[in-house]
PDB file of N, CA and C in Angstrom:
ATOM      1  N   UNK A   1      69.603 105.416 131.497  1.00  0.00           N
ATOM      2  CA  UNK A   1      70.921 105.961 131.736  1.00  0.00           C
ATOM      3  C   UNK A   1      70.966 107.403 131.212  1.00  0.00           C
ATOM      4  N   UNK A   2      71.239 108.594 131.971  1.00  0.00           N
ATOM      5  CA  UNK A   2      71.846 109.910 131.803  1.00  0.00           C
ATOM      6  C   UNK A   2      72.689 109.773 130.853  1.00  0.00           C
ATOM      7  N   UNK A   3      72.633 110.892 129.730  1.00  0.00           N
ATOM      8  CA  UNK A   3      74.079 111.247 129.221  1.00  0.00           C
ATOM      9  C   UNK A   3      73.990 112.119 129.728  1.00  0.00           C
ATOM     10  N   UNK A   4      73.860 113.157 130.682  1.00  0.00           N
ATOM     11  CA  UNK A   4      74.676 114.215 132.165  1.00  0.00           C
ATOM     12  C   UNK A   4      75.370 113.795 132.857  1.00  0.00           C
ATOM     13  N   UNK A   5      76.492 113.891 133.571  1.00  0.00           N
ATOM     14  CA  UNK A   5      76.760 113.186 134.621  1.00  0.00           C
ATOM     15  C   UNK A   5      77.402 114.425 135.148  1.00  0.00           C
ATOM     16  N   UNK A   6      77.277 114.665 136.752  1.00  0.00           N
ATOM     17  CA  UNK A   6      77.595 115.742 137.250  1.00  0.00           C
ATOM     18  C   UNK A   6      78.936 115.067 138.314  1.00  0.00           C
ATOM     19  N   UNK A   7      79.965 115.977 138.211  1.00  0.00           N
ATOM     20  CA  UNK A   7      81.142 115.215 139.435  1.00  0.00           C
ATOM     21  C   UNK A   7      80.824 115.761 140.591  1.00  0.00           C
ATOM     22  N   UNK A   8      80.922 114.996 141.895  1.00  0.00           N
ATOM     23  CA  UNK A   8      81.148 115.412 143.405  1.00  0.00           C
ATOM     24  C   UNK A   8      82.233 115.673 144.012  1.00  0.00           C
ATOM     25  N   UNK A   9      82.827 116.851 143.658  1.00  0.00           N
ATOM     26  CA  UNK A   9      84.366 117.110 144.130  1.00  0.00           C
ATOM     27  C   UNK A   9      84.586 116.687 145.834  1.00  0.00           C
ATOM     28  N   UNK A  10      83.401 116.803 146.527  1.00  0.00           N
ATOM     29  CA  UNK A  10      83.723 116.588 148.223  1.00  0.00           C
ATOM     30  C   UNK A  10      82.685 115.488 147.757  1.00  0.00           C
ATOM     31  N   UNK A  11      82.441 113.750 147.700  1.00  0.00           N
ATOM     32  CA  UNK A  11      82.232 112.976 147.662  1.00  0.00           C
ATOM     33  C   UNK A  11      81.757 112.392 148.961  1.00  0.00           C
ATOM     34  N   UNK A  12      80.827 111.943 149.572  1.00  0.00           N
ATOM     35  CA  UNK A  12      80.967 111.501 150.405  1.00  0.00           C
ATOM     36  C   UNK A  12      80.668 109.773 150.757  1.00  0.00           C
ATOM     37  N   UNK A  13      81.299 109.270 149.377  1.00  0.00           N
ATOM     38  CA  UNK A  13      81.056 107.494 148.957  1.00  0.00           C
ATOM     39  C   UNK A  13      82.722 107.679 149.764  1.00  0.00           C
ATOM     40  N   UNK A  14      83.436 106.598 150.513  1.00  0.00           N
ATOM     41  CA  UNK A  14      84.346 105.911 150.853  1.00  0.00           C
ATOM     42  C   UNK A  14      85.207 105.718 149.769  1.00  0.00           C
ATOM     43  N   UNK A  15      86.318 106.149 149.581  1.00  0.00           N
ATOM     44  CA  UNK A  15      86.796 106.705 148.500  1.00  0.00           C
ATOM     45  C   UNK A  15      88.107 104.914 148.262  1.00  0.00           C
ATOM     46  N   UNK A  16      88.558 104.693 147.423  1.00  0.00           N
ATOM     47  CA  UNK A  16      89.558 103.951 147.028  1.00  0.00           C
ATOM     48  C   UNK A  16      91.131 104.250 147.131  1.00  0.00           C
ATOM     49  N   UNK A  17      91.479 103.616 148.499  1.00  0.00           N
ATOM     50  CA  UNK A  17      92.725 104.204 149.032  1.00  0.00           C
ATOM     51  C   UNK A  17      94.440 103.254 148.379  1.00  0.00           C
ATOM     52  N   UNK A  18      95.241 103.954 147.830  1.00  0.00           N
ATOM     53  CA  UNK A  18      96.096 103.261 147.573  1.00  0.00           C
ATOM     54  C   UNK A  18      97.634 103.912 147.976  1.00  0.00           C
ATOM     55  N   UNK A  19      98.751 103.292 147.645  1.00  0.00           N
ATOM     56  CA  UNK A  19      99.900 103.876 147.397  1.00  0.00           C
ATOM     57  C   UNK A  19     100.658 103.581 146.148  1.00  0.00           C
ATOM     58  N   UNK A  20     101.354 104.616 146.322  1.00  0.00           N
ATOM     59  CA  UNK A  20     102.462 104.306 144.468  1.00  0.00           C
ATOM     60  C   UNK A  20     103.148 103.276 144.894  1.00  0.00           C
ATOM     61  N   UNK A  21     103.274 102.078 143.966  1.00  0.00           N
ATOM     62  CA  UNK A  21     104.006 101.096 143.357  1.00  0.00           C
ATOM     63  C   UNK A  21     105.351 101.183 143.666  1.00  0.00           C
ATOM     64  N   UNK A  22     106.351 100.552 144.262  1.00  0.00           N
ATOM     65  CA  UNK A  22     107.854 100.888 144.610  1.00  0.00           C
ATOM     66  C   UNK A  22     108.969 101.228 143.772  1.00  0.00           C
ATOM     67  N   UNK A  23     107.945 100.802 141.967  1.00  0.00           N
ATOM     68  CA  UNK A  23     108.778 100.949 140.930  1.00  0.00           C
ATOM     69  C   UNK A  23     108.291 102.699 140.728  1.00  0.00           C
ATOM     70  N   UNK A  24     107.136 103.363 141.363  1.00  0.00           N
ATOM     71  CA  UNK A  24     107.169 104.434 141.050  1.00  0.00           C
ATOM     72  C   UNK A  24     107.835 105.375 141.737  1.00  0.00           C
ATOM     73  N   UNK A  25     107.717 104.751 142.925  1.00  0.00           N
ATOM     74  CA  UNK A  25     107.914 105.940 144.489  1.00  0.00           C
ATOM     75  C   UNK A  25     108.943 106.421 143.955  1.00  0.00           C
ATOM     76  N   UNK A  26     109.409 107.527 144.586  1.00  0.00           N
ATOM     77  CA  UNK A  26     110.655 107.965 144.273  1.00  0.00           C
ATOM     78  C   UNK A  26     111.007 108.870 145.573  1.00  0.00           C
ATOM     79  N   UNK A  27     110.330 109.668 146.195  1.00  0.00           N
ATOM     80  CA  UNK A  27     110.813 110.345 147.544  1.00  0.00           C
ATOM     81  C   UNK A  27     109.761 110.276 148.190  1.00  0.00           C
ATOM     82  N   UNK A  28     109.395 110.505 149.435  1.00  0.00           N
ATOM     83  CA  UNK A  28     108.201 110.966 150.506  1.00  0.00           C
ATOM     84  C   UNK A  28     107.419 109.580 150.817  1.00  0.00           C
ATOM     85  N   UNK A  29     106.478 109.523 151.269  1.00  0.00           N
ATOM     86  CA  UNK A  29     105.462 108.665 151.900  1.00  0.00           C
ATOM     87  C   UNK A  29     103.783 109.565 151.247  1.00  0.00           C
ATOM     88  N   UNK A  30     103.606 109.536 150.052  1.00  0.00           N
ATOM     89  CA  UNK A  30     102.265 109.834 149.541  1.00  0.00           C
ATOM     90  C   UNK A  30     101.452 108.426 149.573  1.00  0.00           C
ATOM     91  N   UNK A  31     100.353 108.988 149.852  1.00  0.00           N
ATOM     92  CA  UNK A  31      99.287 108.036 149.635  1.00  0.00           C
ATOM     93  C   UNK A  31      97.835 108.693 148.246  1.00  0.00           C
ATOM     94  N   UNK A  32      97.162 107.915 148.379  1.00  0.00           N
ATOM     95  CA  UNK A  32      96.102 108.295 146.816  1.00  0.00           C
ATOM     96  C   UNK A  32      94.734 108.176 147.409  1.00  0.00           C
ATOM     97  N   UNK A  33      93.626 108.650 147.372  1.00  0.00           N
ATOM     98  CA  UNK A  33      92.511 108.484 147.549  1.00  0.00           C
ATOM     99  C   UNK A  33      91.493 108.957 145.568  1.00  0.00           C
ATOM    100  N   UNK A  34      90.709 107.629 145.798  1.00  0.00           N
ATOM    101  CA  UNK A  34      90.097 108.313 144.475  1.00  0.00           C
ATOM    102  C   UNK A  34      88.577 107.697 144.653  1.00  0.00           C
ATOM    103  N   UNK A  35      87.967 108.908 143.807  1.00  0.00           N
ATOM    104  CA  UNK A  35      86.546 108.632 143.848  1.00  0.00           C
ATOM    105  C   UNK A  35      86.030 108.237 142.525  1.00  0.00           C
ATOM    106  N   UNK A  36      86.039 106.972 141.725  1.00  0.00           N
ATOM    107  CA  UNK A  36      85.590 106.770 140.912  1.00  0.00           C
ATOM    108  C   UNK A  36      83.942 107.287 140.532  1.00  0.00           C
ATOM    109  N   UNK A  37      84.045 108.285 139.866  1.00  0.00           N
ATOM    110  CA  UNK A  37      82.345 108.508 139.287  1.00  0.00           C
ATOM    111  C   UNK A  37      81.480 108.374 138.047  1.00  0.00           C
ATOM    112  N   UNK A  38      81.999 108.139 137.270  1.00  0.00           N
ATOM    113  CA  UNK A  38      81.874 107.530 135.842  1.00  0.00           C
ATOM    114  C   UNK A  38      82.553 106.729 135.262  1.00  0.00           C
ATOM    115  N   UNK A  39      82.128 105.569 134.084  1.00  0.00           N
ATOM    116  CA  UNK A  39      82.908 104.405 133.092  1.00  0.00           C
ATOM    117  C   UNK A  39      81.629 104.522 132.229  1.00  0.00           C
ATOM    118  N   UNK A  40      82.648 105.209 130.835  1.00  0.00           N
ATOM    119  CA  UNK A  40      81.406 104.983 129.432  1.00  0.00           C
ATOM    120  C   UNK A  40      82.313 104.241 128.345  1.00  0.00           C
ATOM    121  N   UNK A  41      81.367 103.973 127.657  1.00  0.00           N
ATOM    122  CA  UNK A  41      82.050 102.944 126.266  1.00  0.00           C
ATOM    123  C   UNK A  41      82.886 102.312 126.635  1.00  0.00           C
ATOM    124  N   UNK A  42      82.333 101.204 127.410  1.00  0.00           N
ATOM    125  CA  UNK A  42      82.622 100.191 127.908  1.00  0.00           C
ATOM    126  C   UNK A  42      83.533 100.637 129.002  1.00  0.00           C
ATOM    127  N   UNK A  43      84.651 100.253 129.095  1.00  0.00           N
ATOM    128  CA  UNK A  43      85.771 100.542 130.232  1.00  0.00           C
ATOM    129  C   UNK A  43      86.530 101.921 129.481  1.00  0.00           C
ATOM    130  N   UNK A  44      86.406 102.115 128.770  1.00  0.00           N
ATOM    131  CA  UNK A  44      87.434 103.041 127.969  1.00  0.00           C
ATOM    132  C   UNK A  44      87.781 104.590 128.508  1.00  0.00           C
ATOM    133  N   UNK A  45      86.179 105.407 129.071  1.00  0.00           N
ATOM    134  CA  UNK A  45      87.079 106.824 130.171  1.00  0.00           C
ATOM    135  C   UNK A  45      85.990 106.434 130.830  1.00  0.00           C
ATOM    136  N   UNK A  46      87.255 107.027 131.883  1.00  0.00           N
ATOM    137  CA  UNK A  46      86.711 107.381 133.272  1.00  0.00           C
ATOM    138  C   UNK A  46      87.080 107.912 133.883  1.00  0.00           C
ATOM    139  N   UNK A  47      86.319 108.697 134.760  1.00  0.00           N
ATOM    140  CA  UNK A  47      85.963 110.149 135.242  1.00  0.00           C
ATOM    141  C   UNK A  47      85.893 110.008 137.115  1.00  0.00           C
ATOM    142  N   UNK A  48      86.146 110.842 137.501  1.00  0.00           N
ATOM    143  CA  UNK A  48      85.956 110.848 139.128  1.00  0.00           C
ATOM    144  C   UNK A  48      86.989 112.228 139.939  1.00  0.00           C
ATOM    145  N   UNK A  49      86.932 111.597 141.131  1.00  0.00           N
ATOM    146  CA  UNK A  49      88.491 112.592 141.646  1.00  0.00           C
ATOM    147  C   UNK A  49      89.220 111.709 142.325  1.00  0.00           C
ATOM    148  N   UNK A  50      90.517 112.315 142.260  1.00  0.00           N
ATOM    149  CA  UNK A  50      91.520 111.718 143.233  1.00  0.00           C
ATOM    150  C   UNK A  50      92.489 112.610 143.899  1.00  0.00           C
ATOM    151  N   UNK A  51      92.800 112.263 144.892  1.00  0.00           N
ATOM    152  CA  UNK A  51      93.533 112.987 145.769  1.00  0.00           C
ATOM    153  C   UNK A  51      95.094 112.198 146.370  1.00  0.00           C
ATOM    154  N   UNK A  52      95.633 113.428 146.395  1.00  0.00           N
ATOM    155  CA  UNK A  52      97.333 112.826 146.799  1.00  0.00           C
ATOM    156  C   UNK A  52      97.665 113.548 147.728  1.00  0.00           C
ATOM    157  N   UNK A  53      98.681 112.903 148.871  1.00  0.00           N
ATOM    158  CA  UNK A  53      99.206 113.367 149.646  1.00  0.00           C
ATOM    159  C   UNK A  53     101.200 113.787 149.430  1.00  0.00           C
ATOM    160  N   UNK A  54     101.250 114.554 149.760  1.00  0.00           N
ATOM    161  CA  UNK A  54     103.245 115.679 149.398  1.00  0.00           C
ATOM    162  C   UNK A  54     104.061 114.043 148.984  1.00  0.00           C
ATOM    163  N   UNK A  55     104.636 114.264 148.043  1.00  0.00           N
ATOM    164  CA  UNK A  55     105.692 112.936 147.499  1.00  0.00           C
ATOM    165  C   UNK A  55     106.329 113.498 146.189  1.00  0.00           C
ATOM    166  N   UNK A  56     106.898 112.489 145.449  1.00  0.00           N
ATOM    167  CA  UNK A  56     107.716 112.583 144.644  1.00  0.00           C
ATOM    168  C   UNK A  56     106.966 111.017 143.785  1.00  0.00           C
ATOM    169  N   UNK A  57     107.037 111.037 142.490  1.00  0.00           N
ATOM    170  CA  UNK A  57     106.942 109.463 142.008  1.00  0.00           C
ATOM    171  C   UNK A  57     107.323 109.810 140.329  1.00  0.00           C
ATOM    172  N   UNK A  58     107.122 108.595 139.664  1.00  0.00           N
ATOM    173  CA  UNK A  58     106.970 108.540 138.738  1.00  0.00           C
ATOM    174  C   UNK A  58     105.983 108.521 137.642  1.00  0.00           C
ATOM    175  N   UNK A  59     105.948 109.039 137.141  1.00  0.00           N
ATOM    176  CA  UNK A  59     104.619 109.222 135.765  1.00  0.00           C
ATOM    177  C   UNK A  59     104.553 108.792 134.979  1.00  0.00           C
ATOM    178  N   UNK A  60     103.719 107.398 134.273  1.00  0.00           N
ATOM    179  CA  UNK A  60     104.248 106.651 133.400  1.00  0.00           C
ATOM    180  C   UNK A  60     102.619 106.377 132.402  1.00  0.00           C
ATOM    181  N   UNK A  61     102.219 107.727 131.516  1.00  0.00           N
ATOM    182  CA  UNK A  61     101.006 107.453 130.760  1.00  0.00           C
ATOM    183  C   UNK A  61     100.611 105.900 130.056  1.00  0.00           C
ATOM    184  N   UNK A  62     101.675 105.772 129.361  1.00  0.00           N
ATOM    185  CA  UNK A  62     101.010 104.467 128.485  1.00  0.00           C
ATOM    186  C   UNK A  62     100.739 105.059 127.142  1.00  0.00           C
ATOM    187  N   UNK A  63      99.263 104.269 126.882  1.00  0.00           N
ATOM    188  CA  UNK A  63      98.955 104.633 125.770  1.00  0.00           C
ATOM    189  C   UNK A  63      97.522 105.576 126.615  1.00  0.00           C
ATOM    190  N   UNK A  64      97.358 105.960 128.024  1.00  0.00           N
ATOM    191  CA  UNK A  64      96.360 106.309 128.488  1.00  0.00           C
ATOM    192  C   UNK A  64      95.919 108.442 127.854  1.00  0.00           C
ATOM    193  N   UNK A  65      95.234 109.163 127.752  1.00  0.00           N
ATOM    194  CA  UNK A  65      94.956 110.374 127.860  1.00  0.00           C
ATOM    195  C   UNK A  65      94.274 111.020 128.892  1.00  0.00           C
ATOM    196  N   UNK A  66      94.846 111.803 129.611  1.00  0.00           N
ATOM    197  CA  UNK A  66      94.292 111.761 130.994  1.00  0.00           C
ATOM    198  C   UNK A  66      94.383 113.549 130.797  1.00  0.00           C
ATOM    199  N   UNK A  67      92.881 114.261 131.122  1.00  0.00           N
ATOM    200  CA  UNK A  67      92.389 115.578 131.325  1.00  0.00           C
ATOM    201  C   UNK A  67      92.576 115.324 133.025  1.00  0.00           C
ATOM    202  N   UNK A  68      93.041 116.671 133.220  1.00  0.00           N
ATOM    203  CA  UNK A  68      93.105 117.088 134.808  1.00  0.00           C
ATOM    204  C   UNK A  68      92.442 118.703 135.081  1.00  0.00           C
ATOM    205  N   UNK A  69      92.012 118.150 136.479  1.00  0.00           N
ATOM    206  CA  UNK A  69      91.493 119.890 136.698  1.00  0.00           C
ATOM    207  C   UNK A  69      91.596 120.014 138.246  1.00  0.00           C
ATOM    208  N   UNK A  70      92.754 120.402 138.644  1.00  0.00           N
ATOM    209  CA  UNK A  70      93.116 120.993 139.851  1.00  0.00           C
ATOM    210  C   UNK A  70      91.954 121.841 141.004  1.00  0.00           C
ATOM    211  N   UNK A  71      91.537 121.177 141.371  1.00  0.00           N
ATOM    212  CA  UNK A  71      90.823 121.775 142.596  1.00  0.00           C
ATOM    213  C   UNK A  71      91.450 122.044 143.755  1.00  0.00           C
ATOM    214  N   UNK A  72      92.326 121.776 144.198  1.00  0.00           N
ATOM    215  CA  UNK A  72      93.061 122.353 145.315  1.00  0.00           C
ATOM    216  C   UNK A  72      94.372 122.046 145.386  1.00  0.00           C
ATOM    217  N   UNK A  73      95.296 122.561 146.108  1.00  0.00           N
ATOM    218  CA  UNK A  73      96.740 121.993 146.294  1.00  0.00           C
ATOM    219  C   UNK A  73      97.511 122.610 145.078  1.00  0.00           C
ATOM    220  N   UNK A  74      98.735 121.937 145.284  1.00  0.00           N
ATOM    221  CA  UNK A  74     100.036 121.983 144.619  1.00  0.00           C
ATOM    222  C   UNK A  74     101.276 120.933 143.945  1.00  0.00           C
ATOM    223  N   UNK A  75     100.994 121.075 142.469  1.00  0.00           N
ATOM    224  CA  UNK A  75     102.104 119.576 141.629  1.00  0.00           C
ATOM    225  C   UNK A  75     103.093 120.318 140.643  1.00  0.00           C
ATOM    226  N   UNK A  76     103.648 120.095 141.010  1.00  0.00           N
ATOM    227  CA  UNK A  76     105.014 120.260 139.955  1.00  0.00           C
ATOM    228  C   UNK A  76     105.226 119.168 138.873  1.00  0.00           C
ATOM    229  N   UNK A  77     104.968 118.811 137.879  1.00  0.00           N
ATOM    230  CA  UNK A  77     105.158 118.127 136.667  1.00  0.00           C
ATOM    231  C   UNK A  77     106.154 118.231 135.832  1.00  0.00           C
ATOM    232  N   UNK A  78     107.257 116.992 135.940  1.00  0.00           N
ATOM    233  CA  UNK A  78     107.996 117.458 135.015  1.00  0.00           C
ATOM    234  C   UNK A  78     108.414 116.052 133.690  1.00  0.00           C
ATOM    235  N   UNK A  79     108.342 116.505 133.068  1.00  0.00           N
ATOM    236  CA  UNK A  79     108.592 115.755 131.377  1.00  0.00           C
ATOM    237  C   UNK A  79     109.946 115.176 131.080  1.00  0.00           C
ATOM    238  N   UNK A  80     109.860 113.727 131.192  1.00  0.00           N
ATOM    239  CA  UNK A  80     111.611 113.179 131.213  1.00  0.00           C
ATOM    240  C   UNK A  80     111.947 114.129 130.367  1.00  0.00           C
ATOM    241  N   UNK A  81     113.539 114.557 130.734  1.00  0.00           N
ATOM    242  CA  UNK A  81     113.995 116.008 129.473  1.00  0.00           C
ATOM    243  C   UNK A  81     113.573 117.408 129.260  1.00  0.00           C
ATOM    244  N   UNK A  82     112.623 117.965 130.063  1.00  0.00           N
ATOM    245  CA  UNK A  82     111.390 119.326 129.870  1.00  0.00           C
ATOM    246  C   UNK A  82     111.657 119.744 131.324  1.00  0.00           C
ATOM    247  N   UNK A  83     111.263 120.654 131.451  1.00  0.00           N
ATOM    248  CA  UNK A  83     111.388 121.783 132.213  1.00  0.00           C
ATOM    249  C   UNK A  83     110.158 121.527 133.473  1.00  0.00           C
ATOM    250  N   UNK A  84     110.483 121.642 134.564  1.00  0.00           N
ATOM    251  CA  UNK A  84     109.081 121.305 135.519  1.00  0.00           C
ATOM    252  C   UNK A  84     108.186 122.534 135.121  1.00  0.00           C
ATOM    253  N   UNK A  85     106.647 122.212 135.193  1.00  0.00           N
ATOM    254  CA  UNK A  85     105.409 122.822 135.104  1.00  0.00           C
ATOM    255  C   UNK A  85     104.964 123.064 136.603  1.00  0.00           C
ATOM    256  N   UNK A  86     104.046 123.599 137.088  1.00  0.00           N
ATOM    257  CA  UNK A  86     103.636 123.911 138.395  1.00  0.00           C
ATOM    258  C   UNK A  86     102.260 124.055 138.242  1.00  0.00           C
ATOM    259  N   UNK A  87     101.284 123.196 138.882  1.00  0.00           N
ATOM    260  CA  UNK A  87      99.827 123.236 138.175  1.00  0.00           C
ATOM    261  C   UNK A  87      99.011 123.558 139.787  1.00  0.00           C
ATOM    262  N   UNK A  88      98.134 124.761 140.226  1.00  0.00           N
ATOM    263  CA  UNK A  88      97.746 124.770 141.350  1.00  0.00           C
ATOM    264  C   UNK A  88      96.106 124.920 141.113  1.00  0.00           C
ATOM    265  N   UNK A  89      95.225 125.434 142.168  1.00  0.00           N
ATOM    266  CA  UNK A  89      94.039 125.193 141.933  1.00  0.00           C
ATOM    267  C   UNK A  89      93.310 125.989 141.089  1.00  0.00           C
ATOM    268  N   UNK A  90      92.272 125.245 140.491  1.00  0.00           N
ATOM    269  CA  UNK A  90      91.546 126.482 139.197  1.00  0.00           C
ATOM    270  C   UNK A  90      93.149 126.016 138.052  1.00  0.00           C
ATOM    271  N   UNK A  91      93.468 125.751 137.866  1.00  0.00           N
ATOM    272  CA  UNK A  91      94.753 125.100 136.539  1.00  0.00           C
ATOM    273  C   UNK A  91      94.071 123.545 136.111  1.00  0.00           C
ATOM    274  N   UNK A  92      94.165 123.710 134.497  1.00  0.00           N
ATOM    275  CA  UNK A  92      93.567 122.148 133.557  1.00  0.00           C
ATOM    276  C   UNK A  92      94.591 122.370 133.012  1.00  0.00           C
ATOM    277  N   UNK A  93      95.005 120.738 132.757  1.00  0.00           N
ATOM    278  CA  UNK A  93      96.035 120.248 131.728  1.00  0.00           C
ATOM    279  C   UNK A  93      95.797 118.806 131.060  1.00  0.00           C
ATOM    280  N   UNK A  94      96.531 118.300 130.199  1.00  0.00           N
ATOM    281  CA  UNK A  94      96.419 117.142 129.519  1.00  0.00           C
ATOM    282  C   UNK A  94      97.708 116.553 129.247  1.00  0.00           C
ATOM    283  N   UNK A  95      97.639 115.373 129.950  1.00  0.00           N
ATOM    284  CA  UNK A  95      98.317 114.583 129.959  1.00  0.00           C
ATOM    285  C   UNK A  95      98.290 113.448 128.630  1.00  0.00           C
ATOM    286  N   UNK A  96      99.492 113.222 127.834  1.00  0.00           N
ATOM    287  CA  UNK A  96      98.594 113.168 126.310  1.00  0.00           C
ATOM    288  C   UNK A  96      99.563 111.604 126.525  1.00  0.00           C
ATOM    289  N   UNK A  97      99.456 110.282 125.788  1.00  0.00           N
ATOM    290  CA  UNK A  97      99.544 108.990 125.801  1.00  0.00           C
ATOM    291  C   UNK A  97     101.289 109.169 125.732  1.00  0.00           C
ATOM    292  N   UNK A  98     101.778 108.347 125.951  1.00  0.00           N
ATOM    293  CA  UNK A  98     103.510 108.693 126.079  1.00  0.00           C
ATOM    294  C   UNK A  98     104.330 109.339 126.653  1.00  0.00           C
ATOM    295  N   UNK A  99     103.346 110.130 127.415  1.00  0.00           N
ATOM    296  CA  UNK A  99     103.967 111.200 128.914  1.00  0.00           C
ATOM    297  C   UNK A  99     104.892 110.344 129.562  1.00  0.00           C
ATOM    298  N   UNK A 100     105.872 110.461 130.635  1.00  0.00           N
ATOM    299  CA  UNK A 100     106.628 109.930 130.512  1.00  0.00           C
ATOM    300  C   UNK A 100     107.847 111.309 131.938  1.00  0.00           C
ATOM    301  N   UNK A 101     107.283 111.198 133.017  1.00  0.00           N
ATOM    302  CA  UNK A 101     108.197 112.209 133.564  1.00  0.00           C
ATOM    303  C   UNK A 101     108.248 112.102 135.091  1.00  0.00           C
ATOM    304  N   UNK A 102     108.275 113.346 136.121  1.00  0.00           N
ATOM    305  CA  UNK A 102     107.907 112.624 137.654  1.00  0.00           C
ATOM    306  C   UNK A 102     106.757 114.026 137.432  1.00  0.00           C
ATOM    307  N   UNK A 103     105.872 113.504 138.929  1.00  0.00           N
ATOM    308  CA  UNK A 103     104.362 113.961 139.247  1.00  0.00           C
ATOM    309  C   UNK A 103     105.191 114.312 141.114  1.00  0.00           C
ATOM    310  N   UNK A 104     105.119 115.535 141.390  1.00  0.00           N
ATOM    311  CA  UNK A 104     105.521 115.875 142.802  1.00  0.00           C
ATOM    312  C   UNK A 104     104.395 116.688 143.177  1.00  0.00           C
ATOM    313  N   UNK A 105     103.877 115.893 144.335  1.00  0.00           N
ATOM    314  CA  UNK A 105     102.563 117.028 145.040  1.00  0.00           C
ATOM    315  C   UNK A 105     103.442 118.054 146.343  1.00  0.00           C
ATOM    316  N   UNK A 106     103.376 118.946 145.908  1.00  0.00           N
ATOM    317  CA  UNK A 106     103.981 120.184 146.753  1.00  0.00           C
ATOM    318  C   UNK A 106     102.851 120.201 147.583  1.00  0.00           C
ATOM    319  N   UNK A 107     101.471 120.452 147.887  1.00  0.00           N
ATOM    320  CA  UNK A 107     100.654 120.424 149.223  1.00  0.00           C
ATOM    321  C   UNK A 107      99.298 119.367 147.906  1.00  0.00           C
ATOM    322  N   UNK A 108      98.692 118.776 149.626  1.00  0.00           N
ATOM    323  CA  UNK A 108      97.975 117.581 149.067  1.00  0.00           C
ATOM    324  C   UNK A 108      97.300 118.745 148.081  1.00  0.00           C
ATOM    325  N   UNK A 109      96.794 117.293 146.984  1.00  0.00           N
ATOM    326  CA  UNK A 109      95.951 117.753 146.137  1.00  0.00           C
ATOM    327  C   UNK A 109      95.004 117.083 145.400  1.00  0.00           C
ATOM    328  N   UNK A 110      93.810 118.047 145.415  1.00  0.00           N
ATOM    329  CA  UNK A 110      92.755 117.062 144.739  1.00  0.00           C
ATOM    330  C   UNK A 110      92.039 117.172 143.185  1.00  0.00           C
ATOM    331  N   UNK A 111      92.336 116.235 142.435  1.00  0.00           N
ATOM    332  CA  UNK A 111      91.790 116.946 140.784  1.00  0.00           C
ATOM    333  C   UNK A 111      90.619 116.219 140.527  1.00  0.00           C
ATOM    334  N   UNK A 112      89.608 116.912 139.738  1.00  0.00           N
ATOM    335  CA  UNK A 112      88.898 116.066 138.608  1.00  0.00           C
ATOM    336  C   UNK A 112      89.959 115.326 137.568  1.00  0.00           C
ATOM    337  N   UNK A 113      89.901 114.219 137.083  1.00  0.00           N
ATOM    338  CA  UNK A 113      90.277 113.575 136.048  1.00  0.00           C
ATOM    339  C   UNK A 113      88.935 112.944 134.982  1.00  0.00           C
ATOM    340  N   UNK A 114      89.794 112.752 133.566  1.00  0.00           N
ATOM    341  CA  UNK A 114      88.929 112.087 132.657  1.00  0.00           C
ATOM    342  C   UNK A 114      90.143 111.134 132.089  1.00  0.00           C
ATOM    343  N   UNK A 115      90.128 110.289 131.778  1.00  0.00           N
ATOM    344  CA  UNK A 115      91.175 109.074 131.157  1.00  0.00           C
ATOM    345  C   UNK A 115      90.139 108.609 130.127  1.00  0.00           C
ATOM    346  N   UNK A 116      91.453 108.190 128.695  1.00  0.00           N
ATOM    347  CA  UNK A 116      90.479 107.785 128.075  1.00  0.00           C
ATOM    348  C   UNK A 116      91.911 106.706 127.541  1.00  0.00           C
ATOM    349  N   UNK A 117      91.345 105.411 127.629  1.00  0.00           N
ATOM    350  CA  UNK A 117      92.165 104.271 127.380  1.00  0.00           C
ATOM    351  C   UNK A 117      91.856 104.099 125.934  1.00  0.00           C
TER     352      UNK A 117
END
C-alpha cells in the first residue's frame, strides 16, 4: 500500500450518483455525483471528488471535518446566523464539525474533498 495517493479530478471510474434527502432539499432539482478515491484509518477520511448540480439545500456537518477545494463552478455558503461566503474555482475552505447552514451551487460544481469522521 502507497502512502501517495494522487486525486483524478476528471475520473473516468462511473462515479456514485445521488440526490439531497427531502429533509435537506430546500429549492431547485440538484443532483450529486462523487468519485470516491481514498479511505485511511479505517473508515475515518476520505478523499475523492464530487460534483453538484444549481440548488439550494441544507448543510448539516455533524461531528464530520470536511477540507474542500473548488475546481470549478460556483457555491454560496451560508452559516445558520453568518453572512453568505461565495467559494469559486482555485478557492479551499474548511468545513469544521458543527457547521450547520445552507450549501447553494450557483453553476455546477466540482471539489476535491477530505472528511475526517
Amino acid at each position: 500500500m502507497s502512502l501517495l495517493k494522487t486525486i483524478v479530478p476528471n475520473s473516468t471510474e462511473t462515479p456514485r450518483e445521488s440526490k439531497p434527502g427531502p429533509e435537506r432539499l430546500i429549492s431547485g432539482d440538484p443532483s450529486f455525483k462523487s468519485w470516491a478515491q481514498d479511505v485511511a484509518r479505517g473508515d475515518m477520511i476520505h478523499t475523492g471528488v464530487w460534483e453538484a448540480t444549481p440548488g439550494l439545500t441544507r448543510s448539516v456537518k455533524g461531528e464530520t471535518f470536511e477540507f474542500c477545494h473548488i475546481l470549478e463552478g460556483v457555491v454560496e455558503i451560508t452559516p445558520d446566523g453568518g453572512e453568505p461566503v461565495t467559494y469559486k474555482a482555485g478557492d479551499s475552505f474548511v468545513m469544521k464539525p458543527g457547521f450547520i447552514g445552507t450549501w447553494r451551487t450557483v453553476k455546477t460544481v466540482r471539489k476535491i474533498y477530505v472528511t475526517v469522521n
